[in-house]
Protein backbone atom coordinates (compact mmCIF):
# COMPACT_ATOMS: atom_id res chain seq x y z
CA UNK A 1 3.70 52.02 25.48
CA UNK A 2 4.74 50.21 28.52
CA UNK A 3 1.06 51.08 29.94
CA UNK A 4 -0.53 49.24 27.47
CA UNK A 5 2.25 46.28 27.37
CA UNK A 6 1.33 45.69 31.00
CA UNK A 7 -2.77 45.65 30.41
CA UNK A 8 -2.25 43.09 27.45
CA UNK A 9 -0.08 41.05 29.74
CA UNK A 10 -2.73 41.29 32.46
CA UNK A 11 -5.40 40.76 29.80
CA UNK A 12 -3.80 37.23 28.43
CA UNK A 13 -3.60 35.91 32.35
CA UNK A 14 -7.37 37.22 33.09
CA UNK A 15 -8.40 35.44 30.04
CA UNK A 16 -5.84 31.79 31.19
CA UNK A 17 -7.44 32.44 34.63
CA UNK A 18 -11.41 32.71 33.88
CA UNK A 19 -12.18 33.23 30.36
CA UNK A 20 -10.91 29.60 29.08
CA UNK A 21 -12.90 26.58 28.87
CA UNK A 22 -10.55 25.38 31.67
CA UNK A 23 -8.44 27.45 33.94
CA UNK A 24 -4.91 27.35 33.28
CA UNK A 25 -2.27 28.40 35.61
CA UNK A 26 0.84 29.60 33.67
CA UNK A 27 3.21 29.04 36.54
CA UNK A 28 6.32 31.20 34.77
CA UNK A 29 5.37 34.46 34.47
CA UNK A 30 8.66 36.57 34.04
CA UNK A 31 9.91 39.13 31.49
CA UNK A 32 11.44 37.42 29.31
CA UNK A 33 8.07 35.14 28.25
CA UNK A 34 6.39 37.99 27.45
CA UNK A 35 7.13 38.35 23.49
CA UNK A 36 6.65 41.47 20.99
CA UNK A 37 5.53 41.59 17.57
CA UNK A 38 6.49 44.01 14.90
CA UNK A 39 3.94 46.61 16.59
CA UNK A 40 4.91 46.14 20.41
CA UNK A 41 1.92 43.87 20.81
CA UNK A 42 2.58 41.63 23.79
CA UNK A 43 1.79 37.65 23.80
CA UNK A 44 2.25 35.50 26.72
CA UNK A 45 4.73 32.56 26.06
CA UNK A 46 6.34 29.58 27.01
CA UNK A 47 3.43 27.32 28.59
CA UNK A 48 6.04 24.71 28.77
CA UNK A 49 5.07 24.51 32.88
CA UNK A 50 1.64 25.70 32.69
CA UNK A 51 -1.56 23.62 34.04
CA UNK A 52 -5.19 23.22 33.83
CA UNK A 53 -7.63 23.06 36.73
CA UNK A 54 -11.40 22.02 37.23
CA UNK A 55 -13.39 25.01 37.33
CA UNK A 56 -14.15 24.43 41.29
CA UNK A 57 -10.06 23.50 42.26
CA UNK A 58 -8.30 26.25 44.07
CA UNK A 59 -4.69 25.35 43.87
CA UNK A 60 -2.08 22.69 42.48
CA UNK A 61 0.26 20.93 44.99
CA UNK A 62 3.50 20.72 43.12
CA UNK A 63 7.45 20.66 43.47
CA UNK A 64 8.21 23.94 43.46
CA UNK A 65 8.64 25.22 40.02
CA UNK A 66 9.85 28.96 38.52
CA UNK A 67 12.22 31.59 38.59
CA UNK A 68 13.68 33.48 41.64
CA UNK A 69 12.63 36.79 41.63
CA UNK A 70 9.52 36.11 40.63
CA UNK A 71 8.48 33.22 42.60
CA UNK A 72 5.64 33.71 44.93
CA UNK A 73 7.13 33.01 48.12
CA UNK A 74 4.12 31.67 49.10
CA UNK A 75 4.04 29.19 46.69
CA UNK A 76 7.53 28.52 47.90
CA UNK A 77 6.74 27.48 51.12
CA UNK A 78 4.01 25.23 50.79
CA UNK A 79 4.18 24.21 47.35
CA UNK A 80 0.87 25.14 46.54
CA UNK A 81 0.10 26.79 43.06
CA UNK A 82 -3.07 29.02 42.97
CA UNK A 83 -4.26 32.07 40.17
CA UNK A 84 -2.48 34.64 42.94
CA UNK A 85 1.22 33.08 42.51
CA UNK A 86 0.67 34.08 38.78
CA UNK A 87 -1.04 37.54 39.83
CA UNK A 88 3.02 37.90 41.98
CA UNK A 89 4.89 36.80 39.13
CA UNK A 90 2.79 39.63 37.04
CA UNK A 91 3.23 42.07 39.75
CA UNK A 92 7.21 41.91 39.71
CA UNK A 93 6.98 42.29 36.01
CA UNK A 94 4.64 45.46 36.28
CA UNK A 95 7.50 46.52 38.37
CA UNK A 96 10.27 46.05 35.93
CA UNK A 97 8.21 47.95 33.49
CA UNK A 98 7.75 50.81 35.74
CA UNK A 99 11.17 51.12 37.00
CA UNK A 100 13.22 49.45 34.15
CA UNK A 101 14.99 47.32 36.83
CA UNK A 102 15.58 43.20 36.65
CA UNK A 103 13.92 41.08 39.07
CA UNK A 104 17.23 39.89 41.07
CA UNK A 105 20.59 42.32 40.85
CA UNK A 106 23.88 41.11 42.25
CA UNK A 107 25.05 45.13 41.66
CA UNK A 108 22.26 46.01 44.08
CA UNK A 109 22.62 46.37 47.73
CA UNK A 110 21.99 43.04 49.76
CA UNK A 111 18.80 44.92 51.01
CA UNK A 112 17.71 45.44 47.19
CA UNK A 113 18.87 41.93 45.40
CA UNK A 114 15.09 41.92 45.04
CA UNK A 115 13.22 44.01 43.10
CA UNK A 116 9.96 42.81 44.79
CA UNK A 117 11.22 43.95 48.04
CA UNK A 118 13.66 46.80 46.99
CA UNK A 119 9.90 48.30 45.48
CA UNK A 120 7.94 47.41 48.26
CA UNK A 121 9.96 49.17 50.91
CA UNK A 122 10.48 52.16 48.70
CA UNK A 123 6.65 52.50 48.64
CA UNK A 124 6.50 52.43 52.51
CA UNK A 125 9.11 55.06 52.41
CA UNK A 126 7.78 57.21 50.00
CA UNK A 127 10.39 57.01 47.26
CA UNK A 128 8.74 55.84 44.49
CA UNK A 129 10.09 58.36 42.33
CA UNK A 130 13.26 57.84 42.98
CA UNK A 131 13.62 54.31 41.61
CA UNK A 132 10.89 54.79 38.72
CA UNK A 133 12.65 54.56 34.71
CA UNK A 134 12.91 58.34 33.90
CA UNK A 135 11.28 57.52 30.44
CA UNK A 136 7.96 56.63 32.16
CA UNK A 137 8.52 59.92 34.52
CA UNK A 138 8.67 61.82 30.58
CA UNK A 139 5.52 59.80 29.57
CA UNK A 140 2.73 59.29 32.37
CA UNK A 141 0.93 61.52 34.50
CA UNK A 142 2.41 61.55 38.17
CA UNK A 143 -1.42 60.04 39.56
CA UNK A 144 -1.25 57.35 37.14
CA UNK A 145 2.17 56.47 38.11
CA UNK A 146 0.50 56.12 41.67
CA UNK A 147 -1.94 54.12 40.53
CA UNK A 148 0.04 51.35 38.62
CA UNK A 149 2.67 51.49 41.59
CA UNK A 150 -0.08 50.75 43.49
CA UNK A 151 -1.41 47.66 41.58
CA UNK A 152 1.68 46.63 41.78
CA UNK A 153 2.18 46.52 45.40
CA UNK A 154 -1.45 44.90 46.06
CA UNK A 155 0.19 42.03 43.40
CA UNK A 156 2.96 41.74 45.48
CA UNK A 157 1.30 41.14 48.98
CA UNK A 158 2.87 38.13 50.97
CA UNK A 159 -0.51 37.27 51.60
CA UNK A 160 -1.56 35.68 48.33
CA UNK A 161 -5.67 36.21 49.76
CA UNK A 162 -4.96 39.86 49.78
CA UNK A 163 -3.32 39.64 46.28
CA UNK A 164 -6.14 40.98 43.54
CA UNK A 165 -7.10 38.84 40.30
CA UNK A 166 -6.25 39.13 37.54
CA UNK A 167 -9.82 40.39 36.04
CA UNK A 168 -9.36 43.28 38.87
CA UNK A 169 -5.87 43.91 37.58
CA UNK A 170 -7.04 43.52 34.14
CA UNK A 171 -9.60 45.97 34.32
CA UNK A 172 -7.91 48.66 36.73
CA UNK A 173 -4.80 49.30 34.19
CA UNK A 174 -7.16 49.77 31.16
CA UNK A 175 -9.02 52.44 33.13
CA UNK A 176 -5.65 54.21 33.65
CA UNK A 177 -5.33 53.59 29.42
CA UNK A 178 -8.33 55.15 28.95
CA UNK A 179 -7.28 57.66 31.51
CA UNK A 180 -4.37 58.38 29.77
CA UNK A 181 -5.91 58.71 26.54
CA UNK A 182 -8.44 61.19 27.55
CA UNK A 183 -5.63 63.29 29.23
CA UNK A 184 -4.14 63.15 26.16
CA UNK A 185 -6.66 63.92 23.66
CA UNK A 186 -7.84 66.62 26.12
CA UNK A 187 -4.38 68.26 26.01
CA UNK A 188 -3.98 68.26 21.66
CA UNK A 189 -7.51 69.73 21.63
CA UNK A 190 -6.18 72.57 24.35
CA UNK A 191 -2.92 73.02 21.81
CA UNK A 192 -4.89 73.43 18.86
CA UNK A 193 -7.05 76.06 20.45
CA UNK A 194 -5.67 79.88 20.23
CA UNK A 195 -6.57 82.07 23.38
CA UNK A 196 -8.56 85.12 22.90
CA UNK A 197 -5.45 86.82 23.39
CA UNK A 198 -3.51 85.42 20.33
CA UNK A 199 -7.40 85.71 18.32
CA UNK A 200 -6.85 89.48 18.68
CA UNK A 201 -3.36 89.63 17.92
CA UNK A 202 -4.24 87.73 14.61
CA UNK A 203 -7.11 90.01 13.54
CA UNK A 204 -4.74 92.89 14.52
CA UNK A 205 -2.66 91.74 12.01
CA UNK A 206 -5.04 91.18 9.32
CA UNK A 207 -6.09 94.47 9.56
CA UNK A 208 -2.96 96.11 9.53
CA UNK A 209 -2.12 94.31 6.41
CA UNK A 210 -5.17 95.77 4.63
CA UNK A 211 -4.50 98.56 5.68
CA UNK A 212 -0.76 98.10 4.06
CA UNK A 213 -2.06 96.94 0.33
CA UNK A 214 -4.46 99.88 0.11
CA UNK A 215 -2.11 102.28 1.19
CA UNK A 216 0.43 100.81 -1.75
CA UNK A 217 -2.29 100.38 -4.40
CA UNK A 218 -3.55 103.81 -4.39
CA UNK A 219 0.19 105.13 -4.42
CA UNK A 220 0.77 103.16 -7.65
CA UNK A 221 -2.38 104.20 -9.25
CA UNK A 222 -1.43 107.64 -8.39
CA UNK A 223 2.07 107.09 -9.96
CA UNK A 224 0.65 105.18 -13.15
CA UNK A 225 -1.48 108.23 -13.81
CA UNK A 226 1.11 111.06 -13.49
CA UNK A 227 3.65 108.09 -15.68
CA UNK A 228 0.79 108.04 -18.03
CA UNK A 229 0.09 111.74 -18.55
CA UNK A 230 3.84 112.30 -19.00
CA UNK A 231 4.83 109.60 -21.31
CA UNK A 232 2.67 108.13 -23.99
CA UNK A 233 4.86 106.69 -26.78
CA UNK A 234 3.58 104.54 -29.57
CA UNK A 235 3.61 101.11 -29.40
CA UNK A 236 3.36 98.02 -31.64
CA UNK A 237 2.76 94.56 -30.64
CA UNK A 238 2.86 91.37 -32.33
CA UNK A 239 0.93 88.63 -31.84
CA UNK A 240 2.08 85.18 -33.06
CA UNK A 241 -0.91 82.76 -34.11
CA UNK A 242 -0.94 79.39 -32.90
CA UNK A 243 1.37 80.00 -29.90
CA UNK A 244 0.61 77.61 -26.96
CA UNK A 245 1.21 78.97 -23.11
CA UNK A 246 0.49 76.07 -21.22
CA UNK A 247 3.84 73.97 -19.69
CA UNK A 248 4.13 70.67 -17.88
CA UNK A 249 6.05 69.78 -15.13
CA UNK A 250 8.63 68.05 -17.11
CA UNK A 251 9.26 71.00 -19.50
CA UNK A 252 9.88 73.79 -16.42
């Protein structure tokens, strides 16, 4: 779920950044603008700071607007907006999604305060599966976990040129969705599929149930014959005209 809350997140910014008439640079991406409907759907909100630019203008010189923790430090220091301070604020949310962490923690270590940076240098130390949520260790495949972690980290460069859009990031998480899917689908059709072994065991079974009801019908058509050679009283039946066998449900 939190796989496909992240590529409809990167979806709605690849569509602000390229796909609208006018770009539009939402300039507050954080968790808690990103809104859920009844079926986990995600939609983008609060636009409250947002701004449109001419097709050919590369940034917006502005006081410096947003929240810590996810403000591109970049952005920061020269007060100038572009499409890649969005792509950081996306790539610390990616990062609360895969480790279930918020942005800035006063009950982390100084070090750590920052989940930008407290991910970052776990990366370069290899432990990125020691701060990941457990629930998305239960859920994903250990290479796509890689692979998100990874987007996220290109998101997160210092060097907002080196940063990927948002089409790239866009299109690179639903490839792990479809990824995921296939794995996924490829793994019910393997459970629904007996081995040979458990084939054979069935048919051994079936056979030694035949086997079973013949042996026990020609023992009671050997015993009806001797019961019917021994005993052969009279008998008189009635039969009442007019009597009806069928029932309904509401009469049983």
């Amino acid at each position: 779920m939190r796989l496909r809350i992240a590529t409809e997140i990167a979806g709605a910014l690849y569509y602000l950044h390229s796909a609208s008439s006018l770009p539009i640079y939402h300039r507050d991406i954080k968790s808690t603008n990103i809104l859920l409907d009844d079926k986990y759907r995600a939609k983008v909100a609060d636009f409250g700071t947002s701004r449109s630019v001419a097709i050919d203008q590369t940034h917006l010189t502005t006081l410096v607007h947003g929240t810590f923790g996810y403000l591109d430090l970049e952005y920061f220091q020269s007060s100038q907006f572009t499409e890649k301070s969005d792509v950081y604020s996306f790539g610390v949310v990616l990062v609360e999604l895969l480790t279930g962490e918020k942005a800035i923690s006063l009950t982390r270590t100084p070090k750590a305060k920052s989940l930008a940076m407290y991910f970052i240098c776990s990366m370069e130390e290899n432990n990125l599966f020691d701060i990941l949520d457990r629930r998305v260790l239960k859920e994903a495949i250990k290479e796509e976990l890689i692979t998100v972690a990874n987007i996220a980290k290109r998101c997160l460069n210092l060097d907002g040129k080196k940063r990927p859009t948002m089409k790239e990031v866009s299109m690179e998480l639903e490839a792990v969705k479809i990824s995921q899917k296939a794995s996924s689908l490829e793994m019910c059709k393997r459970d629904d599929r007996p081995t040979m072994t458990e084939v054979a065991v069935m048919l051994d079974g079936l056979r030694g149930k035949e086997k079973q009801t013949r042996k026990e019908a020609d023992l009671n058509t050997e015993e009806s014959e001797y019961l019917l050679s021994t005993y052969t009283p009279s008998l008189s039946i009635d039969v009442g005209v007019g009597c009806s066998s069928t029932s309904t449900l509401d009469s049983m």
